[in-house]
Protein backbone atom coordinates (compact mmCIF):
# COMPACT_ATOMS: atom_id res chain seq x y z
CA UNK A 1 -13.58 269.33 132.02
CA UNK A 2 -15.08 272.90 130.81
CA UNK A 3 -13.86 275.62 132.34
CA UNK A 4 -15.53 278.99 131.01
CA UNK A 5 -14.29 282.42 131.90
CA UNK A 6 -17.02 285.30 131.79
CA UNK A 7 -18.28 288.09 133.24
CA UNK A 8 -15.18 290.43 132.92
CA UNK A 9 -14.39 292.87 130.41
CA UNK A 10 -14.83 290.85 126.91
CA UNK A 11 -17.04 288.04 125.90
CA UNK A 12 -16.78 284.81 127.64
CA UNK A 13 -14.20 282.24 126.30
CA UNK A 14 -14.83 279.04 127.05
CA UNK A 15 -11.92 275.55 126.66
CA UNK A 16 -11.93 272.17 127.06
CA UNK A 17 -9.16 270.59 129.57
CA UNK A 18 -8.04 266.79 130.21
CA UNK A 19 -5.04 265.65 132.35
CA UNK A 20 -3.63 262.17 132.57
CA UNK A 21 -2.45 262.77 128.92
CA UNK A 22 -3.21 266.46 129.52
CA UNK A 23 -5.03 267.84 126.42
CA UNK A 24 -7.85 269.86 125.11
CA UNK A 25 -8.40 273.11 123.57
CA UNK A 26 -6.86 275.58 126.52
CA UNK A 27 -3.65 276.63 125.54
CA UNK A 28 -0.78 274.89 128.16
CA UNK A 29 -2.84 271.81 129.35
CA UNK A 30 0.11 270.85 130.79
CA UNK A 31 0.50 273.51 132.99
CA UNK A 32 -2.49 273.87 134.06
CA UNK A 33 -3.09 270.25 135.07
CA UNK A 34 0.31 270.33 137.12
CA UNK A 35 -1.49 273.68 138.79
CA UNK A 36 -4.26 271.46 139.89
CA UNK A 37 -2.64 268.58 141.14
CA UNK A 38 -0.13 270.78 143.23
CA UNK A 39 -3.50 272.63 144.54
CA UNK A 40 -6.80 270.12 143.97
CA UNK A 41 -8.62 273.14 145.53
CA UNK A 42 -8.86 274.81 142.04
CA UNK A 43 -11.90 272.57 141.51
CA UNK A 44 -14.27 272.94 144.57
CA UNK A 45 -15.95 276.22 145.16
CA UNK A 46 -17.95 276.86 148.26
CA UNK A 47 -20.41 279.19 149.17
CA UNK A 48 -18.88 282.71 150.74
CA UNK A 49 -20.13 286.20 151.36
CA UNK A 50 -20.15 288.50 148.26
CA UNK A 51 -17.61 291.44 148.74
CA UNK A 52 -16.95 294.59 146.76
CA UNK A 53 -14.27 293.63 144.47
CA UNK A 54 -12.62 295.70 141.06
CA UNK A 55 -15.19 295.77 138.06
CA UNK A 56 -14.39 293.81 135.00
CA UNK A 57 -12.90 290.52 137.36
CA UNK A 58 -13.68 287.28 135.26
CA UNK A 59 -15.61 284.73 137.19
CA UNK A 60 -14.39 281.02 136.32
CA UNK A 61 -16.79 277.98 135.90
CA UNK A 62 -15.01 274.80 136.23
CA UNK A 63 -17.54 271.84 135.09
CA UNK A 64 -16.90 267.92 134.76
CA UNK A 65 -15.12 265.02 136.16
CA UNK A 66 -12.07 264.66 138.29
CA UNK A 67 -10.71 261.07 139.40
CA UNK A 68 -14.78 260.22 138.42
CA UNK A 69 -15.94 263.17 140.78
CA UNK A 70 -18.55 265.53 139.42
CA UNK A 71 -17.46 268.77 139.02
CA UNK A 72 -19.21 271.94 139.04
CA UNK A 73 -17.97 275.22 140.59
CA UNK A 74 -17.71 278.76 140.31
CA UNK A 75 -14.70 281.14 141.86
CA UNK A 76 -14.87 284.57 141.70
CA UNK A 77 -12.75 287.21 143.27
CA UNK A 78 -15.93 289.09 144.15
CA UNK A 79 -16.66 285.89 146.84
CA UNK A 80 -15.12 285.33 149.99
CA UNK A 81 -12.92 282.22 150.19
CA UNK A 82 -12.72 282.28 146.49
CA UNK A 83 -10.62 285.21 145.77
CA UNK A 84 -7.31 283.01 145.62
CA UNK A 85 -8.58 279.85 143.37
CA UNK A 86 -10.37 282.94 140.95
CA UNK A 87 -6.89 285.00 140.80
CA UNK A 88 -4.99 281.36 139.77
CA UNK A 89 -7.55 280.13 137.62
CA UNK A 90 -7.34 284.06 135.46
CA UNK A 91 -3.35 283.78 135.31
CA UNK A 92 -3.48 280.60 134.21
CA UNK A 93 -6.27 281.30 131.56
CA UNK A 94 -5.44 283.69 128.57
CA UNK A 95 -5.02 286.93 129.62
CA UNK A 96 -7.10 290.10 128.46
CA UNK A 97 -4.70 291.31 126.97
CA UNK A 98 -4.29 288.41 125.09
CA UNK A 99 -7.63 288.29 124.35
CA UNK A 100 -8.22 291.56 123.00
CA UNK A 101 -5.00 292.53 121.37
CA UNK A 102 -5.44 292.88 117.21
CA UNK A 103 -3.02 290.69 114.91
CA UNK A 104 -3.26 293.10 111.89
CA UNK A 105 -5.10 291.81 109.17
CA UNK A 106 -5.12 288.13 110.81
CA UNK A 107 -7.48 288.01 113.56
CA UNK A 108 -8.37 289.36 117.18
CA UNK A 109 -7.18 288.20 120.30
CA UNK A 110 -7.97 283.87 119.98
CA UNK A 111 -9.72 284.49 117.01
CA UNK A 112 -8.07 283.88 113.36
CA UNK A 113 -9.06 284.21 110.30
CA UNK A 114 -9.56 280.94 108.74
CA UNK A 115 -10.20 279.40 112.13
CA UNK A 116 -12.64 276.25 111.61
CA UNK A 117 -15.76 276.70 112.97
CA UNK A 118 -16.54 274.23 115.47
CA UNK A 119 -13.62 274.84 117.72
CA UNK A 120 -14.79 279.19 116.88
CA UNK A 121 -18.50 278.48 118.30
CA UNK A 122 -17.05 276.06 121.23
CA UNK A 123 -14.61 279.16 122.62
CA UNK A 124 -17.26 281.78 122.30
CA UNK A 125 -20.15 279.76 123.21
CA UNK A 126 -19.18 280.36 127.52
CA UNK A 127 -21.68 278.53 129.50
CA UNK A 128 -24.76 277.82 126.72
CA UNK A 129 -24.82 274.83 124.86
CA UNK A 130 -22.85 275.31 121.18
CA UNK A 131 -25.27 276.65 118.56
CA UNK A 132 -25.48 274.44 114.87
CA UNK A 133 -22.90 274.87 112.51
CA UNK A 134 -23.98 277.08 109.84
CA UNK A 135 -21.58 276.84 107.32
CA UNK A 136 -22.00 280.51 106.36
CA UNK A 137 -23.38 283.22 108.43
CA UNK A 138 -22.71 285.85 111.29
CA UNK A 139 -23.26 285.19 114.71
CA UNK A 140 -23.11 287.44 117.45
CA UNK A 141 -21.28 286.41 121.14
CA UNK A 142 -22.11 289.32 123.70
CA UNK A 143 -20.44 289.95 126.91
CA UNK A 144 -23.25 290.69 129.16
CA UNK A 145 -23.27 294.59 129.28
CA UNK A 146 -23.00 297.08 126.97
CA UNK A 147 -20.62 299.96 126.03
CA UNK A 148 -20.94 303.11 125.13
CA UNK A 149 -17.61 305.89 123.94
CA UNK A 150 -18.50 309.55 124.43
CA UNK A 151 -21.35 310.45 123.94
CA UNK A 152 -22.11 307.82 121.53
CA UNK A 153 -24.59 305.37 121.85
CA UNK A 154 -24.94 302.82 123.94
CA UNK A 155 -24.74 299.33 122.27
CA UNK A 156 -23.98 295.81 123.90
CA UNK A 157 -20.20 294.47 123.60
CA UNK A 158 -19.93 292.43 121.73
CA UNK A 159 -17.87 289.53 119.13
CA UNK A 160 -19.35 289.40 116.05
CA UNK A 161 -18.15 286.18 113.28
CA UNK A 162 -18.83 285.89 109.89
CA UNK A 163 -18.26 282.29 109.09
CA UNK A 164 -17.88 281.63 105.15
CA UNK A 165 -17.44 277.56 104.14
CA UNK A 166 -17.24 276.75 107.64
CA UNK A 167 -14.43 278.98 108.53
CA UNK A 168 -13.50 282.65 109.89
CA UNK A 169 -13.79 284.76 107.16
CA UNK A 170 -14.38 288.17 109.11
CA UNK A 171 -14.59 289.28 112.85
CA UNK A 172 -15.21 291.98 114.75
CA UNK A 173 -15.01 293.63 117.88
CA UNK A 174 -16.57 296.49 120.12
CA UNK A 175 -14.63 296.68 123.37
CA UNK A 176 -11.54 297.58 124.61
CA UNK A 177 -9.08 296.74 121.57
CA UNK A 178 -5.50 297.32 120.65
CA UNK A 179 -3.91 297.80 117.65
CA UNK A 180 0.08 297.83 117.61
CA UNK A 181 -0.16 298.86 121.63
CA UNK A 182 -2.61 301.49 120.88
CA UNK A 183 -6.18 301.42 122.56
CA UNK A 184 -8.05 300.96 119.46
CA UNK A 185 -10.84 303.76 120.84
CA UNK A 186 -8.08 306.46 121.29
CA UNK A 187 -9.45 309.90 119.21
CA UNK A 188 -9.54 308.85 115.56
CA UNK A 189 -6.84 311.98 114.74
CA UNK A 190 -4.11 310.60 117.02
CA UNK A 191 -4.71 307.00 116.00
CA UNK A 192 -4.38 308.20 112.24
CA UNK A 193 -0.99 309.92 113.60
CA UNK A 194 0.20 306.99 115.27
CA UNK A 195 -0.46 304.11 113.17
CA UNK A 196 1.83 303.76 110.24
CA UNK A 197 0.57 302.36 106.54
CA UNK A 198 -2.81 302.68 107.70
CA UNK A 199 -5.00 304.88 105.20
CA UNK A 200 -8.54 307.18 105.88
CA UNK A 201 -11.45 306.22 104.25
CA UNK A 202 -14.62 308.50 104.40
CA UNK A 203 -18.16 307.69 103.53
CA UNK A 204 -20.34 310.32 105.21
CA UNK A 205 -20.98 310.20 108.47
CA UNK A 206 -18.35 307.42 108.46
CA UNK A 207 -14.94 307.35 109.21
CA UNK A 208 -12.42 304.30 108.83
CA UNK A 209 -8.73 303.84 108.96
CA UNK A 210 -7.94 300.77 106.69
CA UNK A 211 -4.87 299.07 106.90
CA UNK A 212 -4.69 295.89 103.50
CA UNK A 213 -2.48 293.36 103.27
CA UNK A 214 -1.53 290.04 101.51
CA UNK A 215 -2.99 288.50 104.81
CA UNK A 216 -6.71 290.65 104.89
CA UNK A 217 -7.51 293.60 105.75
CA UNK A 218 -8.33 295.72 109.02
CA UNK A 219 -10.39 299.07 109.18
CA UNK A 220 -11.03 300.72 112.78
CA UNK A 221 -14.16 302.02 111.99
CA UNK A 222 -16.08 305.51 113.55
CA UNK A 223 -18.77 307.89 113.35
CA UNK A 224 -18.65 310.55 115.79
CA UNK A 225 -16.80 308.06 118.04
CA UNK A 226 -15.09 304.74 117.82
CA UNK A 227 -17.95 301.81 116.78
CA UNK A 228 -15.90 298.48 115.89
CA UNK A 229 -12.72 297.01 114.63
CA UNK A 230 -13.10 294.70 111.91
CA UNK A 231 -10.63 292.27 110.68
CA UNK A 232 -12.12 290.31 107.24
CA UNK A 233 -10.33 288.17 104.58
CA UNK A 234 -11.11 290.10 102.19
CA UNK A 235 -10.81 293.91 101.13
CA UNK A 236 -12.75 296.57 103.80
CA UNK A 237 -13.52 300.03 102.79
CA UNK A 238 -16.48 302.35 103.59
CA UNK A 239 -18.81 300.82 105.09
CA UNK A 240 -17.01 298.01 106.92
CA UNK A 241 -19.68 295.23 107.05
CA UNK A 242 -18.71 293.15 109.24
């Protein structure tokens, strides 16, 4: 099975899932397969009357085979009759916190750096087919809408990967962030108060705070407001390229 979370607040994220060995690329197969067989009803979606529901709520795309059945549904807590599979399926998916919390210098959220690229493209990918390996490139994984701080502009959300030799060498990140359990878009003189080791960089219109390590590096990087977070293998400074 696929199942392929999207439409909420980040990018989709999409995993592959077996059970009977469980396996695949979600984290806690295991889990997640004993979820289903305790409640089959987490694969079959049916038709219900669209509701007003909290913005940002994830729909979940299950797709596949099931004891040789054909799978393909959609919950979504937006539907009624669907609210209850949708909320299961999103706590038993990575959360988005999890998903958008920074590892200094090492990665954001399910992306490392260093991460092969093949299993990169298949979680970012959501519901389109996987593009070709490149070996080395950018590629850009957008969530759908776009974002906009202040009075900044308005730009879509969005992952972007640099891949070098077939692996994460840089990515970065436009929506709602955190860096050491601080919202990554907070007001770029608090954030310089708050986070320790971290250094300011200036390049005209362009502020970054840069934070270097044996691991990579990290610069948070603004102009009048916040624009990105970028974590990259190797050294950042002003501009942040990424």
């Amino acid at each position: 099975m696929r199942v392929v979370e999207y439409d909420g607040m980040l990018p989709p994220v999409g995993f592959s899932l077996r059970c009977d060995p469980a396996g695949g690329t979600v984290p806690h197969p295991a889990h997640i397969c004993a979820a289903i067989r305790r409640d089959p009803a987490l694969l079959y979606s049916f038709p219900g009357p669209d509701h007003s529901c909290p913005f940002g709520e994830p729909t979940i795309s299950v797709t596949g085979t099931w004891q040789h059945r054909r799978l393909h549904s959609t919950f979504s807590v937006c539907t009624g009759g669907q609210e209850q599979s949708a909320g299961e399926w999103s706590a038993l998916l990575p959360s988005e916190a999890e998903q958008s919390t920074v590892d200094v210098d090492r990665g954001i959220g399910l992306i490392r750096l260093g991460d092969p690229e093949g299993p990169v493209l298949d979680l970012l990918r959501g519901l389109r087919p996987a593009p070709a390996w490149c070996g080395s490139c950018t590629r850009t994984f957008r969530a759908g809408y776009s974002v906009g701080y202040g009075s900044g502009p308005v730009v879509p959300a969005q992952w972007r990967v640099h891949f070098l030799a077939g692996r994460v060498g840089a990515v970065a990140g436009n929506v709602g962030l955190s860096v050491d359990g601080r919202y990554a878009a907070s007001w770029f003189r608090a954030l310089s108060r708050e986070l320790h080791g971290w250094r300011t960089v200036r390049c005209g219109a362009v502020r970054e705070l840069v934070h270097t390590s044996d691991a990579g590096s990290t610069a948070i990087v603004w102009t009048r407001f916040f624009e990105r977070l970028v974590v990259s293998a190797a050294p950042l400074g002003c501009p942040a390229v990424a």
